[in-house]
N, C-alpha and C. Protein backbone atom coordinates (compact mmCIF):
# COMPACT_ATOMS: atom_id res chain seq x y z
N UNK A 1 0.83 -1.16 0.00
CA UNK A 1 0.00 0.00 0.00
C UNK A 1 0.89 1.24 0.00
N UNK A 2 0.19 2.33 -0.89
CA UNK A 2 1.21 3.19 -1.16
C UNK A 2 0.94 4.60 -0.51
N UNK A 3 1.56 5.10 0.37
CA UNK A 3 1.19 6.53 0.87
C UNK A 3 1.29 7.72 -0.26
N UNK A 4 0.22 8.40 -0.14
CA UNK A 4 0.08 9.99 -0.99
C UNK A 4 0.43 11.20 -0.23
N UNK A 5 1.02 11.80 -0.07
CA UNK A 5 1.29 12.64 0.72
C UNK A 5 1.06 13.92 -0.44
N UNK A 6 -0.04 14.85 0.28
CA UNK A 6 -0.32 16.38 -0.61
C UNK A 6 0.85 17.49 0.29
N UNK A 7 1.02 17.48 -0.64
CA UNK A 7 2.00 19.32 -0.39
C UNK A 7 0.82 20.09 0.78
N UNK A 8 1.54 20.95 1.87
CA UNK A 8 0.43 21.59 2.50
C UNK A 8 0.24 22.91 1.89
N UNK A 9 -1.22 23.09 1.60
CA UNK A 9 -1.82 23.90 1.61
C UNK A 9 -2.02 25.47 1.44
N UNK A 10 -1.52 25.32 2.73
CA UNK A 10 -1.05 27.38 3.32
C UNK A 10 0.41 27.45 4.02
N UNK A 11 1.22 28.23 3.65
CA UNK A 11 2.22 28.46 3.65
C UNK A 11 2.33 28.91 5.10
N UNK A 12 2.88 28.94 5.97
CA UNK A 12 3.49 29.07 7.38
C UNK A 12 3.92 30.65 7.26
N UNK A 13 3.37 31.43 8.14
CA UNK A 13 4.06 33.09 7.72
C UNK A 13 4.88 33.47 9.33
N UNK A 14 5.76 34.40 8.91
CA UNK A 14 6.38 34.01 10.56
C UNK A 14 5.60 35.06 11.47
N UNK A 15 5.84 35.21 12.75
CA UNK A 15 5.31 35.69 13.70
C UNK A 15 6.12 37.46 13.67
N UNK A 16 5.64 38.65 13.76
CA UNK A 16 6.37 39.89 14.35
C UNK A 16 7.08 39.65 15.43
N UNK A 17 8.20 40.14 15.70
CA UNK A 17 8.72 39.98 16.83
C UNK A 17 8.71 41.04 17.83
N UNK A 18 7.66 42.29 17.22
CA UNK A 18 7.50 43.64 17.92
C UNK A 18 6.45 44.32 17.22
N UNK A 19 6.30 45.51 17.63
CA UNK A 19 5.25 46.50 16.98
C UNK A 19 6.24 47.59 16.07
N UNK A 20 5.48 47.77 14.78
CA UNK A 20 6.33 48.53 13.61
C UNK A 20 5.31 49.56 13.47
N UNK A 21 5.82 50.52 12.97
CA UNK A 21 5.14 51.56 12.42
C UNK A 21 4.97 52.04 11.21
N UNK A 22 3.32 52.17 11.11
CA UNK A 22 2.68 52.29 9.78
C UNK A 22 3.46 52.70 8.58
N UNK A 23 3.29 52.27 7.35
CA UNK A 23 4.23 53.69 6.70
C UNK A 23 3.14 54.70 6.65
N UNK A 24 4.12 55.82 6.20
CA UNK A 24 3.28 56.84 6.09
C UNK A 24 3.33 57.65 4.76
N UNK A 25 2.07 58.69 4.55
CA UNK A 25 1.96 58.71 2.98
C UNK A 25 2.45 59.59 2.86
N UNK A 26 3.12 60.14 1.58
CA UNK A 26 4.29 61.06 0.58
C UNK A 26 3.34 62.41 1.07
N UNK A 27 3.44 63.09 0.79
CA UNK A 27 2.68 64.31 0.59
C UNK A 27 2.92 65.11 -0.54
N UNK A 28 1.79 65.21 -1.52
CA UNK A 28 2.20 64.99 -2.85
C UNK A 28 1.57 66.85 -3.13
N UNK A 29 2.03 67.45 -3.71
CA UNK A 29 1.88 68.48 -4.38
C UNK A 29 -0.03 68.58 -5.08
N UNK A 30 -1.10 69.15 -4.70
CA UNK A 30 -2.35 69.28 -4.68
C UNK A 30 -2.57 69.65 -6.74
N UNK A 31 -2.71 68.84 -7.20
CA UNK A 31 -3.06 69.39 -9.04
C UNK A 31 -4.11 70.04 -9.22
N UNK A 32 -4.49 70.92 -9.49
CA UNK A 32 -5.89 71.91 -9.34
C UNK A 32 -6.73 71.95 -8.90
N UNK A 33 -7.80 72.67 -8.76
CA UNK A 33 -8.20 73.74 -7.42
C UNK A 33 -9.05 72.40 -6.98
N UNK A 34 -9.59 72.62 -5.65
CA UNK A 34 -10.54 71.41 -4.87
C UNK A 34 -11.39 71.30 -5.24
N UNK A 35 -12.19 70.31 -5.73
CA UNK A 35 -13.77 70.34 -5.96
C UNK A 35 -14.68 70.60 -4.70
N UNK A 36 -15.43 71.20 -4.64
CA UNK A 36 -16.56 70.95 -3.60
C UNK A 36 -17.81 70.23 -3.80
N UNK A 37 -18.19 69.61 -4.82
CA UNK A 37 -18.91 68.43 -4.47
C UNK A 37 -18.56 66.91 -5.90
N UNK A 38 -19.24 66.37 -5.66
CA UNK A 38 -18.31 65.44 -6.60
C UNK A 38 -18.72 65.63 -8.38
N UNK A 39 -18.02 64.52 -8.78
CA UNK A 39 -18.01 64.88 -10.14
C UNK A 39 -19.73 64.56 -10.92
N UNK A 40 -19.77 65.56 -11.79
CA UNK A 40 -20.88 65.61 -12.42
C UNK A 40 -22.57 65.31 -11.39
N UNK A 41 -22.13 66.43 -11.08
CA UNK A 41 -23.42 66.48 -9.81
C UNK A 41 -24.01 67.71 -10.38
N UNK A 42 -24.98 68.20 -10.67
CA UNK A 42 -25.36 69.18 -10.68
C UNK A 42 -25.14 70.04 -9.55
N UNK A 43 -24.76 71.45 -9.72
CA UNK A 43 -24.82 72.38 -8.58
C UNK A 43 -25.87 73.31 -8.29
N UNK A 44 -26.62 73.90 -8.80
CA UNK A 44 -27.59 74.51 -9.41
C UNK A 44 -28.63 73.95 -8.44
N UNK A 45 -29.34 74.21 -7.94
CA UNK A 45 -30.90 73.59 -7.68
C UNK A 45 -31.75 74.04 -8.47
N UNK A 46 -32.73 72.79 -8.82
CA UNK A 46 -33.95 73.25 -9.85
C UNK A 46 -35.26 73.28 -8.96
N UNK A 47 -36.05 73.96 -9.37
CA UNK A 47 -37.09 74.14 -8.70
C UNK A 47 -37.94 72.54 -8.84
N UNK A 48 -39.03 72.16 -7.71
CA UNK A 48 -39.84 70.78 -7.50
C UNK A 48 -40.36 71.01 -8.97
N UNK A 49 -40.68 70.00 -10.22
CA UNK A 49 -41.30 70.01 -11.15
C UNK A 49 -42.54 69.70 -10.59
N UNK A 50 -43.21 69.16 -9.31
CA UNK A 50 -44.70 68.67 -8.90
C UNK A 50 -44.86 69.96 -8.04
N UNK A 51 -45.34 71.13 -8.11
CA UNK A 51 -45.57 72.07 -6.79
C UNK A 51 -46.94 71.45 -6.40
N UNK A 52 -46.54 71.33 -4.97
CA UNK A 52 -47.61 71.03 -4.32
C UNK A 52 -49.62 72.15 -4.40
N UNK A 53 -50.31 72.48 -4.67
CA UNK A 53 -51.57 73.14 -4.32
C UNK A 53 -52.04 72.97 -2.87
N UNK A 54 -51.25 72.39 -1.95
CA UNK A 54 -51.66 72.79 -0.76
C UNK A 54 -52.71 71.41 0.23
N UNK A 55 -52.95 70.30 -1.21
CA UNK A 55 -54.37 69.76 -0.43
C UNK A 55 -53.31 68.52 -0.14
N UNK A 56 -53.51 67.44 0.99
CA UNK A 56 -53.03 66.35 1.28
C UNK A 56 -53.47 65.70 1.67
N UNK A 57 -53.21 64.46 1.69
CA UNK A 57 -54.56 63.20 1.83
C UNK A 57 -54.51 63.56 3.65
N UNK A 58 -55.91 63.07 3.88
CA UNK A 58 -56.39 62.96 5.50
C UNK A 58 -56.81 61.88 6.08
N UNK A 59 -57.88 61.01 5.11
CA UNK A 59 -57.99 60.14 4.92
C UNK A 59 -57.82 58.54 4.55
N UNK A 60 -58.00 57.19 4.62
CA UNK A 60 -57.34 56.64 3.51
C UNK A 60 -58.53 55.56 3.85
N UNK A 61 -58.61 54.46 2.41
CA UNK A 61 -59.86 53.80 2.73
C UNK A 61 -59.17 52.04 1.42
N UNK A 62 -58.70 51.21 2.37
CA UNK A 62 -58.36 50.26 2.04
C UNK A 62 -58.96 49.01 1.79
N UNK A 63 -59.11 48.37 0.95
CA UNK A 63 -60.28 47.41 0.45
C UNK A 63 -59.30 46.31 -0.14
N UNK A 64 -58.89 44.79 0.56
CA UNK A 64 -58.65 43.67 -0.04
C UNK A 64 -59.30 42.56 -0.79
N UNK A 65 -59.63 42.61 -1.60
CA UNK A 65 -60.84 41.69 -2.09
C UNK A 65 -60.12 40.46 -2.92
N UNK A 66 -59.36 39.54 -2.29
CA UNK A 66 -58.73 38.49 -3.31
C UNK A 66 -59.93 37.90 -3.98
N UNK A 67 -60.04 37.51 -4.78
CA UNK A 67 -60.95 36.66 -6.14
C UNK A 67 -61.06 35.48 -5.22
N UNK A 68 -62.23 35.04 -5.12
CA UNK A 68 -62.61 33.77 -3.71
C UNK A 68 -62.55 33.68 -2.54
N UNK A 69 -62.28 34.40 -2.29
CA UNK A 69 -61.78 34.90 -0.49
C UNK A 69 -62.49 35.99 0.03
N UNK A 70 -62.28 35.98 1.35
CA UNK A 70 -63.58 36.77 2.39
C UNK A 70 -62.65 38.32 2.13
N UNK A 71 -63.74 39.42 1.47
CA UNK A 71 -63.28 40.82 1.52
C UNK A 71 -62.56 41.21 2.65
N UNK A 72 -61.55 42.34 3.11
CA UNK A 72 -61.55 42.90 4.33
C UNK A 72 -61.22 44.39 3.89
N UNK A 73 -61.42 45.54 4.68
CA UNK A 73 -61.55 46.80 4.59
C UNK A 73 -60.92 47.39 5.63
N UNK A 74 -60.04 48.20 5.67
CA UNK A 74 -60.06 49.60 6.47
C UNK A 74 -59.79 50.89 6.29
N UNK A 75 -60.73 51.42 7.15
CA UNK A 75 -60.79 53.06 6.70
C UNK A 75 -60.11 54.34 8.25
N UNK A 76 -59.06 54.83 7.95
CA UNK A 76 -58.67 55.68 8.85
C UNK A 76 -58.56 57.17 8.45
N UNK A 77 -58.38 57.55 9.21
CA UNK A 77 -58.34 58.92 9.51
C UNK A 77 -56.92 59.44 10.27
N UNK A 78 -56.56 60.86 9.92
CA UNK A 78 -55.79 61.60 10.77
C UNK A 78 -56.37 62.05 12.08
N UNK A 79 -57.70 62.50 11.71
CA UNK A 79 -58.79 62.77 13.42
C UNK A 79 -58.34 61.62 14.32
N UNK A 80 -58.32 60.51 13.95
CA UNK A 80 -58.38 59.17 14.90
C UNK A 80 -59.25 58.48 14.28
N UNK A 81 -60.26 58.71 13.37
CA UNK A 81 -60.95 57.84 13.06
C UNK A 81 -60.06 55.98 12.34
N UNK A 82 -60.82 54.98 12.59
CA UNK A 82 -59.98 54.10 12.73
C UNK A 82 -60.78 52.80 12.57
N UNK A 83 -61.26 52.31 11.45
CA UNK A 83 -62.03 51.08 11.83
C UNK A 83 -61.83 49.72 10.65
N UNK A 84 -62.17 48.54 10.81
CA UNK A 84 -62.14 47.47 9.69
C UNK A 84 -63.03 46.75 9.51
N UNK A 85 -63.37 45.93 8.68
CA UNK A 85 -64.70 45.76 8.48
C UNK A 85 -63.90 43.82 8.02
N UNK A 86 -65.25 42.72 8.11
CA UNK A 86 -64.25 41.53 7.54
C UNK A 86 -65.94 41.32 6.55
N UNK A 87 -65.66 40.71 5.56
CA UNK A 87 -67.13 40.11 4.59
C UNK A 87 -67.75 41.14 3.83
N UNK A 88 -68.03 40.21 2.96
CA UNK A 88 -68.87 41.28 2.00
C UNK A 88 -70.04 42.92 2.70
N UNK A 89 -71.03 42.42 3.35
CA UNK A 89 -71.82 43.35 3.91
C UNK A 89 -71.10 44.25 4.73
N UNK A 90 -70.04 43.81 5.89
CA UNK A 90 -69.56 44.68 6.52
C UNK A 90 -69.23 45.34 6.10
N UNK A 91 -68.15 44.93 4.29
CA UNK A 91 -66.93 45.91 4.29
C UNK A 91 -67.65 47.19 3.02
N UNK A 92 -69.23 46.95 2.39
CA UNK A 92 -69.89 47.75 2.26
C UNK A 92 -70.50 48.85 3.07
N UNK A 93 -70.94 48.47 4.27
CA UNK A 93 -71.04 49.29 5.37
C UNK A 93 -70.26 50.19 5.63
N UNK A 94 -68.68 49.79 5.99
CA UNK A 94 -67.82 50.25 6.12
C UNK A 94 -67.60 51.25 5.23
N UNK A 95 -67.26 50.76 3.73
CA UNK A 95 -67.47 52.16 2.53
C UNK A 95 -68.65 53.21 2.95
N UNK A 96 -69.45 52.65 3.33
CA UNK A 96 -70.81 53.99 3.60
C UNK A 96 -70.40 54.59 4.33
N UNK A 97 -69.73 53.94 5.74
CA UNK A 97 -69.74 54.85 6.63
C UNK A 97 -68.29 55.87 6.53
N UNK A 98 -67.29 55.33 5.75
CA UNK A 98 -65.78 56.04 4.98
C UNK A 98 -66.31 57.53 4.56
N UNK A 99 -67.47 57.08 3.35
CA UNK A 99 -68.09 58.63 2.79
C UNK A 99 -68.59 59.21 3.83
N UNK A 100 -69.52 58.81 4.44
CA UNK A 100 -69.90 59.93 5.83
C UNK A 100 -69.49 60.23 6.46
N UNK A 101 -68.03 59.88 6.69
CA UNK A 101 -67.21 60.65 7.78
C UNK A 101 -66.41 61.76 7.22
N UNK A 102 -66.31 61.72 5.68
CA UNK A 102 -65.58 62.75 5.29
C UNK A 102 -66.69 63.90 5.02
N UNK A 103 -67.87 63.74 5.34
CA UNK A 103 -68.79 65.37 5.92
C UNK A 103 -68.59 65.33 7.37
N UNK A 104 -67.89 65.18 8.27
CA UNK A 104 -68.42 65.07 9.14
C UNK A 104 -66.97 65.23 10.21
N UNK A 105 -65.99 64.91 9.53
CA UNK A 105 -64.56 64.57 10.41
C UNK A 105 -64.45 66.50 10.25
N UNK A 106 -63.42 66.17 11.87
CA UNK A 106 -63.19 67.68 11.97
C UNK A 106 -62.00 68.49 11.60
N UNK A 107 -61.00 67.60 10.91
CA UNK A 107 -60.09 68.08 10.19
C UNK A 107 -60.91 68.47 8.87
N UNK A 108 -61.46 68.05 8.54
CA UNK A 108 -61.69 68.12 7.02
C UNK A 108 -62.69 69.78 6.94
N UNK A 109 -63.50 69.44 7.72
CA UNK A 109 -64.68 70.18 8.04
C UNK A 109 -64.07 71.77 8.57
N UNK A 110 -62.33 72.02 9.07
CA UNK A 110 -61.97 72.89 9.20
C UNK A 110 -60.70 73.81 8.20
N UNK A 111 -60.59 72.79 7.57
CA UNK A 111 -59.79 73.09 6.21
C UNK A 111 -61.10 73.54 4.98
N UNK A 112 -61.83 72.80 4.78
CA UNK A 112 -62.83 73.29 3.83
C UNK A 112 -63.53 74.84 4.45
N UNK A 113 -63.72 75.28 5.74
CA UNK A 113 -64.23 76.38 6.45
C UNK A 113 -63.08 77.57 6.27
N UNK A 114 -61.37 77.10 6.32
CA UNK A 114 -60.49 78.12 5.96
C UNK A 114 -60.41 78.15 4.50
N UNK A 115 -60.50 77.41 3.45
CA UNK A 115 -60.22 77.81 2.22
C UNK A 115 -61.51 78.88 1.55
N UNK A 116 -62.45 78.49 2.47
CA UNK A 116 -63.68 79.12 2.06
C UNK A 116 -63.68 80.33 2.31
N UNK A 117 -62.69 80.83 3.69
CA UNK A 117 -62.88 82.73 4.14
C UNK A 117 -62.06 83.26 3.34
């Protein structure tokens, strides 16, 4: 029977025998002027292409309806309003009662009263 012997592996590196110090870097003569921000950045600011008109959602009214599966709904508010609905009838209900709160919520009801004076 014949032994195989593999060459090892990783080479053996020797141990420091102290602490050395870093090298340190050249200090090289600066080639024209500094950039202040990086390359091909625009500097310039452009104005928002979307300006806002002022109105922002308050509301929000969420409806899951997978194809065969039990509906579910929810409808919140910034007021606090806050509710979910599970099944078909509820989560109709729920839509009814979504529209009637937006006559009726008092954020809304005080933003529509300032745009109006």
């Amino acid at each position: 029977m014949s032994t195989h012997r593999h060459p090892p592996l990783k080479s053996i590196t020797t141990t420091p025998t102290g602490p050395h110090a870093a090298a340190q870097p050249v200090d090289t003569a600066a080639v024209g002027e500094p950039k202040g921000v990086a390359v091909c950045v625009p500097i310039a600011v452009r104005p928002d292409p979307h300006p806002g008109d002022g109105r922002y959602p308050v509301a929000w009214l969420h409806i899951c309806a997978p194809r065969g599966a039990v509906p579910t709904a929810t409808s919140k508010c910034l007021c606090g309003w806050n509710r979910s609905a599970v099944g078909h009838g509820k989560v109709h209900a729920l839509i009814a009662d979504h529209t009637a709160h937006r006559d009726t919520c008092p954020l809304r009801t005080s933003l529509e009263g300032r745009a109006a004076a």
